[in-house]
C-alpha atoms as a PDB file:
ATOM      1  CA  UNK A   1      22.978   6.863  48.362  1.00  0.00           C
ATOM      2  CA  UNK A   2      24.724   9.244  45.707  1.00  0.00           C
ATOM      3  CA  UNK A   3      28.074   6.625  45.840  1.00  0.00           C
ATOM      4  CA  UNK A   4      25.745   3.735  45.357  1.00  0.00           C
ATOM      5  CA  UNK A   5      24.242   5.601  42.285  1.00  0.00           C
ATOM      6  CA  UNK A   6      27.479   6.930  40.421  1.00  0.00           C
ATOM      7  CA  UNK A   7      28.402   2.962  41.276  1.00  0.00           C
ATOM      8  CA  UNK A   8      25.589   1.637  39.038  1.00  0.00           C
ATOM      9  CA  UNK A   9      25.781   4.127  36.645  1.00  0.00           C
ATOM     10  CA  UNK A  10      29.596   3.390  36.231  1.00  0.00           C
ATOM     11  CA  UNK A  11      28.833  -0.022  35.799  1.00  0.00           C
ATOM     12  CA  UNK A  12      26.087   0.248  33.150  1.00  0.00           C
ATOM     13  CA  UNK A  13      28.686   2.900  31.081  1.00  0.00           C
ATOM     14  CA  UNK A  14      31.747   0.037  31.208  1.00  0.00           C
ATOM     15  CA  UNK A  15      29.258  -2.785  30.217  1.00  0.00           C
ATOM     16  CA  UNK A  16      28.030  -0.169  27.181  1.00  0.00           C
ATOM     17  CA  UNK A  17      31.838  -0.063  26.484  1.00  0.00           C
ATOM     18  CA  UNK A  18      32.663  -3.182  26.361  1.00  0.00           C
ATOM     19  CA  UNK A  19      29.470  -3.808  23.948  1.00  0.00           C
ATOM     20  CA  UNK A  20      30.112  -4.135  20.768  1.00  0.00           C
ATOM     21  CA  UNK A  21      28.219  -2.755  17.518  1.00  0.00           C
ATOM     22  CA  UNK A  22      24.843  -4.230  16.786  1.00  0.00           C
ATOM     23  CA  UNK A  23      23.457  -4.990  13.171  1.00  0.00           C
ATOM     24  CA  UNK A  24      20.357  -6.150  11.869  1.00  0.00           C
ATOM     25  CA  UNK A  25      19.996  -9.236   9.365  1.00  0.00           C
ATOM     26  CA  UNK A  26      17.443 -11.414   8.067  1.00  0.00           C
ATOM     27  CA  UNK A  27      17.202 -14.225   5.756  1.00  0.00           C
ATOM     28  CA  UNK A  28      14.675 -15.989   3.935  1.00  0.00           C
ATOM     29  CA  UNK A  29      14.199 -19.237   2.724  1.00  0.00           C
ATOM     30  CA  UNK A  30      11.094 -21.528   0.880  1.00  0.00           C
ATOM     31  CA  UNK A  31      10.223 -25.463   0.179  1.00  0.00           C
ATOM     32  CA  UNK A  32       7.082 -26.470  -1.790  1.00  0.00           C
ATOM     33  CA  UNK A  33       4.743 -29.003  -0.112  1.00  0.00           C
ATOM     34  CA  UNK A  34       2.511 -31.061  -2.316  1.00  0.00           C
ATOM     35  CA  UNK A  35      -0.969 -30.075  -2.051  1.00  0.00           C
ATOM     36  CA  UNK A  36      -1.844 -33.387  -1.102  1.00  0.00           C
ATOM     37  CA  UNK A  37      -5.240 -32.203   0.854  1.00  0.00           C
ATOM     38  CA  UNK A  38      -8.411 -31.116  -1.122  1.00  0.00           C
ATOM     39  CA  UNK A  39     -11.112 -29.190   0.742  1.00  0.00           C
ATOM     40  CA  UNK A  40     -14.880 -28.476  -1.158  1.00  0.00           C
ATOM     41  CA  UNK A  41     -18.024 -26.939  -0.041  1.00  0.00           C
ATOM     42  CA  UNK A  42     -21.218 -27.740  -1.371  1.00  0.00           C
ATOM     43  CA  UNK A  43     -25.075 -26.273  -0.433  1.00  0.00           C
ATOM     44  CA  UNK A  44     -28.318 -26.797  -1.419  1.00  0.00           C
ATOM     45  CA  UNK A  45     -30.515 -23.349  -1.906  1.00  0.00           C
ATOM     46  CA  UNK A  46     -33.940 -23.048  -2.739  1.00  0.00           C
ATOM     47  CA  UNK A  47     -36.009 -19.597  -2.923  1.00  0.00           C
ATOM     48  CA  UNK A  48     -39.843 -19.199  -1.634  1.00  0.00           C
ATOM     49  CA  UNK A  49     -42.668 -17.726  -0.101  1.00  0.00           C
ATOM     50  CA  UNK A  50     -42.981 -20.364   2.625  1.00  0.00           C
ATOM     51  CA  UNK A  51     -39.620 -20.747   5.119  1.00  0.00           C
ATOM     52  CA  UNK A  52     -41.345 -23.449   6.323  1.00  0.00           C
ATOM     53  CA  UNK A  53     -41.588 -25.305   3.352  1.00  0.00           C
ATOM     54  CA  UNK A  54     -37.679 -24.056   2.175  1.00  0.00           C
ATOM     55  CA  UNK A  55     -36.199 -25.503   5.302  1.00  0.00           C
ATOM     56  CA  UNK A  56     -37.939 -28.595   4.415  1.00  0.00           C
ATOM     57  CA  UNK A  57     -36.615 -28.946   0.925  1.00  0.00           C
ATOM     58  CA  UNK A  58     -32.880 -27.974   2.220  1.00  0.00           C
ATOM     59  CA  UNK A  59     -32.540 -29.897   5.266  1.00  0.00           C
ATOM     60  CA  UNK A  60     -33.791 -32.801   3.343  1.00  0.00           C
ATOM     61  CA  UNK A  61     -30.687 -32.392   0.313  1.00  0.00           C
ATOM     62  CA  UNK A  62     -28.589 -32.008   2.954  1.00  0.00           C
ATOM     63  CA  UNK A  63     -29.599 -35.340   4.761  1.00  0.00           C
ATOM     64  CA  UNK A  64     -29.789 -37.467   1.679  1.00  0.00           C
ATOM     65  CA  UNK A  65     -26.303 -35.460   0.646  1.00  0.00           C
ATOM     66  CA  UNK A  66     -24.721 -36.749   4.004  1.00  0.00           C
ATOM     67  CA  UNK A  67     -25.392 -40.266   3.689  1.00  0.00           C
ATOM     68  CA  UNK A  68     -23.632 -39.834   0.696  1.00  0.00           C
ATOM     69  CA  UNK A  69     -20.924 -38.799   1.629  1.00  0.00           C
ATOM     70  CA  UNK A  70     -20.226 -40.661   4.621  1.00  0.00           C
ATOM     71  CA  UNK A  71     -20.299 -43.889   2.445  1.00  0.00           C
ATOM     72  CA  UNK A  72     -16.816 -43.139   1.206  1.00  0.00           C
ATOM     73  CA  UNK A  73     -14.003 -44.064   3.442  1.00  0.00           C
ATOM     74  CA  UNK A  74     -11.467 -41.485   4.064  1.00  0.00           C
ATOM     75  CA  UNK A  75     -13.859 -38.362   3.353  1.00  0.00           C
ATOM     76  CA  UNK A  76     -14.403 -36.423   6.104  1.00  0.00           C
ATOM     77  CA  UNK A  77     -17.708 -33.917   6.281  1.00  0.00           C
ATOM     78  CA  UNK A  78     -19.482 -31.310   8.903  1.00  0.00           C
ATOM     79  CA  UNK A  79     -21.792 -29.085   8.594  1.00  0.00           C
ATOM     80  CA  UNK A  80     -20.786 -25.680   7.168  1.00  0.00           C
ATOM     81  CA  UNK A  81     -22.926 -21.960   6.718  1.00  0.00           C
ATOM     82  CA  UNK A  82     -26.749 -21.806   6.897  1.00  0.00           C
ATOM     83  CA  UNK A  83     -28.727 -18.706   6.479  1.00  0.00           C
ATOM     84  CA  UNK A  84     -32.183 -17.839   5.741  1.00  0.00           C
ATOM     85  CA  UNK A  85     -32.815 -14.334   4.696  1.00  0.00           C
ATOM     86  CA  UNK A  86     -35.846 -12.329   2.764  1.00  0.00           C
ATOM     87  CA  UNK A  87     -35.847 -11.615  -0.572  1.00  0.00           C
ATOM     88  CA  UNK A  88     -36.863  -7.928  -1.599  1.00  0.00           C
ATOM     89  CA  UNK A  89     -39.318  -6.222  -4.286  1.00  0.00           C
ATOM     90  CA  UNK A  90     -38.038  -2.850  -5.777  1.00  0.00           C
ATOM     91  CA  UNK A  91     -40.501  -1.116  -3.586  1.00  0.00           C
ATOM     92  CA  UNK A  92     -38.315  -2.463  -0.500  1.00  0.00           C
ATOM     93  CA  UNK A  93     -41.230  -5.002   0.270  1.00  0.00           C
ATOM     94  CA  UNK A  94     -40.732  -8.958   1.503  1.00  0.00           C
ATOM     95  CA  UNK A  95     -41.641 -11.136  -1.760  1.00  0.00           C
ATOM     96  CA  UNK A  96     -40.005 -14.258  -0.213  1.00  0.00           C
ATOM     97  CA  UNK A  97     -37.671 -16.127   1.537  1.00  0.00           C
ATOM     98  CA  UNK A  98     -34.180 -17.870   0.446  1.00  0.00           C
ATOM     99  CA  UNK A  99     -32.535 -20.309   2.565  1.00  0.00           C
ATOM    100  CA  UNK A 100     -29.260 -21.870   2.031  1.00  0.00           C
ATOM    101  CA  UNK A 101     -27.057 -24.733   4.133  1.00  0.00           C
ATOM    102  CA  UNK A 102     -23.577 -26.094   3.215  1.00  0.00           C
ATOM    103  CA  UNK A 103     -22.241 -29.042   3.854  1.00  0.00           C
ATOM    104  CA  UNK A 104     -17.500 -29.107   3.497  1.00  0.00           C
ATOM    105  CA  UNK A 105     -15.971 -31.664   2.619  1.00  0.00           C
ATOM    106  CA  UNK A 106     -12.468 -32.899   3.314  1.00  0.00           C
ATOM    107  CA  UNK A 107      -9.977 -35.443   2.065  1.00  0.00           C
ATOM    108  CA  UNK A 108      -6.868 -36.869   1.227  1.00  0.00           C
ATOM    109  CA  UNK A 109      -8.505 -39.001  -1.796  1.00  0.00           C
ATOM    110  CA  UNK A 110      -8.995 -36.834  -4.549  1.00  0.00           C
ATOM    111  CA  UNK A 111     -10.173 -39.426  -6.492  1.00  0.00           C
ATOM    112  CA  UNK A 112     -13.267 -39.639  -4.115  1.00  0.00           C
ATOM    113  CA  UNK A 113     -13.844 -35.799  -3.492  1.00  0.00           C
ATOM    114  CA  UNK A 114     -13.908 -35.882  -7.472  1.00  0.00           C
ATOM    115  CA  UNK A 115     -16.425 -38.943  -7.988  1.00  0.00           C
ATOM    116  CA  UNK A 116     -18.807 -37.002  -4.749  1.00  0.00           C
ATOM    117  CA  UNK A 117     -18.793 -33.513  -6.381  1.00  0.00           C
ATOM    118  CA  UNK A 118     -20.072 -34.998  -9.546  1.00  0.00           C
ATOM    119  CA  UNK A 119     -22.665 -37.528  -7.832  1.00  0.00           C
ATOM    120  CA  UNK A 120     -23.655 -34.694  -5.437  1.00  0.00           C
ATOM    121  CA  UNK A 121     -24.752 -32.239  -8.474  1.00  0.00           C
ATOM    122  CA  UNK A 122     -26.774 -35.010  -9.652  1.00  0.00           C
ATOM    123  CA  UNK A 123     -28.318 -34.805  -6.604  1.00  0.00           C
ATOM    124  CA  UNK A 124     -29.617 -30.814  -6.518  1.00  0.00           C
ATOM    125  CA  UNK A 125     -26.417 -29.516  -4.878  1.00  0.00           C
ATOM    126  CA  UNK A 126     -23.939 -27.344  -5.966  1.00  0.00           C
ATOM    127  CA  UNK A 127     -20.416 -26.779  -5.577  1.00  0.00           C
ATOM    128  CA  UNK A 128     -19.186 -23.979  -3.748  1.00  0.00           C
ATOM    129  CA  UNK A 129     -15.188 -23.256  -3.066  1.00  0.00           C
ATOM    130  CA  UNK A 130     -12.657 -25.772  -4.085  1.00  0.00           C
ATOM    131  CA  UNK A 131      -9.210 -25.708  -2.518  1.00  0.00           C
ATOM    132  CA  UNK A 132      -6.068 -28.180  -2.311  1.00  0.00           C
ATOM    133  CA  UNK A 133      -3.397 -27.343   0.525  1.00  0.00           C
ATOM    134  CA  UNK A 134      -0.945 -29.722   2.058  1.00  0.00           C
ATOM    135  CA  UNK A 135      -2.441 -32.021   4.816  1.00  0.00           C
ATOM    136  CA  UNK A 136      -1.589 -30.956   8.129  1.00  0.00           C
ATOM    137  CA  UNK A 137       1.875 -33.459   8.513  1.00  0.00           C
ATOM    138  CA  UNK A 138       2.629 -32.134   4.661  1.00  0.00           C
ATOM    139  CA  UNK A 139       2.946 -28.792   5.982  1.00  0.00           C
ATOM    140  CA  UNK A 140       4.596 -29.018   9.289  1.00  0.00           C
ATOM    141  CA  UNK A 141       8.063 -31.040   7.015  1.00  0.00           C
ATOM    142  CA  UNK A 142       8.284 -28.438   4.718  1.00  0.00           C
ATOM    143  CA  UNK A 143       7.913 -25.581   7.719  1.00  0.00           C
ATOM    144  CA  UNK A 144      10.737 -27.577   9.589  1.00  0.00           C
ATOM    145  CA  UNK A 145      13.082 -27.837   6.106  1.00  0.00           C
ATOM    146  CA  UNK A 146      12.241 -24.206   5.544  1.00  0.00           C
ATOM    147  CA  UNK A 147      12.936 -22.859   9.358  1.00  0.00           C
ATOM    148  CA  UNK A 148      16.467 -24.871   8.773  1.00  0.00           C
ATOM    149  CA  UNK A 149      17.794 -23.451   5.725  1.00  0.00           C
ATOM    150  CA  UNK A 150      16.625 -20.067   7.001  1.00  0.00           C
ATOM    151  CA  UNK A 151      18.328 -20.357   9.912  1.00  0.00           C
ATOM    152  CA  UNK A 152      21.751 -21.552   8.348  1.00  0.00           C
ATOM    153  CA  UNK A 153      20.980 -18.802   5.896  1.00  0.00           C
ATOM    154  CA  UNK A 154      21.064 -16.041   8.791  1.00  0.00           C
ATOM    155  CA  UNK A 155      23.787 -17.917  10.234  1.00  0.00           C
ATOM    156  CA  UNK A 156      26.080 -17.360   7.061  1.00  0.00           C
ATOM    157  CA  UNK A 157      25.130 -13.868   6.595  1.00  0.00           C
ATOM    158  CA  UNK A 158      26.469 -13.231  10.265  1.00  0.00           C
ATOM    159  CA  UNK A 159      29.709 -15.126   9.827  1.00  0.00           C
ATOM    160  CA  UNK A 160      30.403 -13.254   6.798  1.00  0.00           C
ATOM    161  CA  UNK A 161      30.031  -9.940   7.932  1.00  0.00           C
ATOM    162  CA  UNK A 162      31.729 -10.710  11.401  1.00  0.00           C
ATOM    163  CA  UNK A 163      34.599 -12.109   9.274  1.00  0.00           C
ATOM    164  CA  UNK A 164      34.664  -8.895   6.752  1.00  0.00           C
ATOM    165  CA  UNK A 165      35.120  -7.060   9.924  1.00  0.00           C
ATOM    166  CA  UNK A 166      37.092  -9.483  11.645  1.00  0.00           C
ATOM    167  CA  UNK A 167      34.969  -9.842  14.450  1.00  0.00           C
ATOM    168  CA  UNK A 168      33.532 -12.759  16.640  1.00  0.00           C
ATOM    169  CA  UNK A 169      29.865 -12.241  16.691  1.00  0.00           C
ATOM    170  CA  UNK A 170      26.332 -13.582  19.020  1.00  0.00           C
ATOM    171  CA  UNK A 171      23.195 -13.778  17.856  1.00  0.00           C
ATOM    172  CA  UNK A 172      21.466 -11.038  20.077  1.00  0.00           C
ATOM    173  CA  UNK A 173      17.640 -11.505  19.314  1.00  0.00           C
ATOM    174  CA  UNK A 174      15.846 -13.805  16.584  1.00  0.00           C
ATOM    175  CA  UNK A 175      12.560 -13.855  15.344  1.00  0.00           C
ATOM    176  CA  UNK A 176      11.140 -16.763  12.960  1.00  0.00           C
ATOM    177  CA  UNK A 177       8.179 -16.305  10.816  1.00  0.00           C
ATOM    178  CA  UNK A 178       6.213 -18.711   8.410  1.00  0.00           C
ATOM    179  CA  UNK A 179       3.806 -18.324   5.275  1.00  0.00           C
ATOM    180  CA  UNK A 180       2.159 -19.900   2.505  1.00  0.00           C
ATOM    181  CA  UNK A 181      -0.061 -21.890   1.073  1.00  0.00           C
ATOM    182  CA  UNK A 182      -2.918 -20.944  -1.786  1.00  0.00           C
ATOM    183  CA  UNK A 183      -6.419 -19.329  -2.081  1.00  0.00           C
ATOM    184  CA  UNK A 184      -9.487 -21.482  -2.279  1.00  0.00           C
ATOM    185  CA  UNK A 185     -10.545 -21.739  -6.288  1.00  0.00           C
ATOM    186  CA  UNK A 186     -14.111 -20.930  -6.446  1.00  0.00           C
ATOM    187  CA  UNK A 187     -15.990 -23.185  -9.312  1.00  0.00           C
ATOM    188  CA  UNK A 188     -17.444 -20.957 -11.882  1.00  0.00           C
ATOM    189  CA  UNK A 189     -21.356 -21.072 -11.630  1.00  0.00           C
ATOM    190  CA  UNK A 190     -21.431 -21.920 -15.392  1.00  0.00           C
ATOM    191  CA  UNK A 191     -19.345 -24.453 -15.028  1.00  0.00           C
ATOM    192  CA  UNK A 192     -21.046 -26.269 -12.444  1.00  0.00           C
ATOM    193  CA  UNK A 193     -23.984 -26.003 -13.228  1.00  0.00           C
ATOM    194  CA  UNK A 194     -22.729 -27.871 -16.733  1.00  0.00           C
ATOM    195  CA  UNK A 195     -20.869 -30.362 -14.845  1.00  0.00           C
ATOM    196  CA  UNK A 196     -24.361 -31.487 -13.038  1.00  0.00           C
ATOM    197  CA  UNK A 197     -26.044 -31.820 -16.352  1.00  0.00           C
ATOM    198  CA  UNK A 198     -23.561 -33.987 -17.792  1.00  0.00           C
ATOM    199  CA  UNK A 199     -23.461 -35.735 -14.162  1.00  0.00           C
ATOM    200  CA  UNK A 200     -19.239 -35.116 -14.800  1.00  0.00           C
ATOM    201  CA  UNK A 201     -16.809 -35.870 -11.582  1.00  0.00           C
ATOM    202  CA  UNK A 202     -14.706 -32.487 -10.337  1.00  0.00           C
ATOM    203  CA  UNK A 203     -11.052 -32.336 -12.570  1.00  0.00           C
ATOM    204  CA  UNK A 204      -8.639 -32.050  -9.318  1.00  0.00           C
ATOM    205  CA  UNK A 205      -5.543 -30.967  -9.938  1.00  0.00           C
ATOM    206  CA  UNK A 206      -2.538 -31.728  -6.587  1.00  0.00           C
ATOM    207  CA  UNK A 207      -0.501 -28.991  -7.410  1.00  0.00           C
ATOM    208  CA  UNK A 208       1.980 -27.238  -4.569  1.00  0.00           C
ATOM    209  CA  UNK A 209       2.167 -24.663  -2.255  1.00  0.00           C
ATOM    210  CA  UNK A 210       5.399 -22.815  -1.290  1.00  0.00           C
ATOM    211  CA  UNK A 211       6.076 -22.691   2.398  1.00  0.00           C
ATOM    212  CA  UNK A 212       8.611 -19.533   3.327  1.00  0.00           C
ATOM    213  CA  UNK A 213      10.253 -18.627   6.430  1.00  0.00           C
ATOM    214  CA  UNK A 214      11.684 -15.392   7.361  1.00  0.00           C
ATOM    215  CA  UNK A 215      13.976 -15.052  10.113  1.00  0.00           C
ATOM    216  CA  UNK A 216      15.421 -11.490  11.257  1.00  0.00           C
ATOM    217  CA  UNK A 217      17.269 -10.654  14.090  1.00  0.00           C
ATOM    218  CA  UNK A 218      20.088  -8.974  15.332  1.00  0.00           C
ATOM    219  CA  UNK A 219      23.424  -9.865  16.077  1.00  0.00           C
ATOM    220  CA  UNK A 220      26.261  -8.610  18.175  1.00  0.00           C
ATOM    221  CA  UNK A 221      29.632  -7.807  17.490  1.00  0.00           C
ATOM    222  CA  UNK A 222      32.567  -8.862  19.406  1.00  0.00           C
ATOM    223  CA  UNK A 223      35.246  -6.503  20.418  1.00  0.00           C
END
């Protein structure tokens, strides 16, 4: 039993011998993707002493909103938040109810989204969040142009320390990780509530967003 054990541990010291040195690298690359996607929530809200009655009022801008919006081609909608809560005195006492639902919105045709947000106002609701992002196939071309010129990137950085060293080297371990995109732009309360007076369609910018991989890893040396 000893032999057998001195064997193995002989064996596992000439592969750490023949090993050669290790070294950590990572690279980094980005690609912008058009924000070709825009995103918008909208709710109705209404404030009361009767939840009965608010749920009423709500439900019913929300159904008239709906068939709105599902008259335009290409605009995609569900059903978002809903809450009802009580609204409080200063003496910690129930003075009424407030109930709120939200309907998001989602499209490639910012055009549309534009002309809905303004008819929508018109119509009682408000605008919540705005945000553009690239659609889903968007996205996934710059992710695959980005992984690529990251990996090439970690794939120089290797050769050229392997050659300073004059070396053959392996790639040992890799990881690969990806990021990006930008934060939903909230409409300014002031602002809509000025856009539903003048009964104005939503200014939509496209934009980009910058897509980044990192990739670190480790790489081996070659005796």
């Amino acid at each position: 039993m000893k032999k057998k054990l001195f064997a193995l541990l002989a064996m596992g010291l000439a592969a750490t011998a023949h090993a050669g040195a290790v070294i950590d690298l990572s690279a980094e690359a980005s690609r912008p993707a058009v924000n070709d996607m825009v995103r918008a929530s909208v709710f109705s809200e209404a404030t009361g002493s009767n939840p009965a009655e608010l749920a009423r009022r709500v439900n019913g801008d929300i159904a008239e909103a709906l068939k709105v919006i599902r008259e335009r081609k290409g605009v995609n909608v569900k059903s978002g938040s809903q809450s009802t809560y009580p609204v409080y005195t200063q003496s910690r006492k129930i003075d009424g109810w407030r109930m709120r639902s939200e309907l998001l919105i989602e499209s490639k045709d910012f055009g549309a989204v534009s002309e809905l947000l303004g008819r929508l106002q018109q119509m009682r609701l408000a605008v919540g969040d705005i945000s553009q992002m690239p659609s889903p196939d968007t996205r996934h071309q710059a992710e695959d142009e980005a992984m690529r010129e990251a990996i090439r990137a970690f794939q120089s950085r290797a050769a050229l320390i392997a050659d300073a060293l004059g070396k053959g080297w392996k790639i040992k371990q890799m990881h690969i990780n990806q990021a990006g995109g930008v934060p939903p732009m909230p409409l300014a309360r002031g602002r809509a509530v000025m856009m539903a007076a003048e009964a104005a369609p939503a200014p939509l910018e496209a934009g980009e967003s910058l897509i980044t991989t990192n990739v670190s890893g480790q790489i081996e040396l070659a005796d």
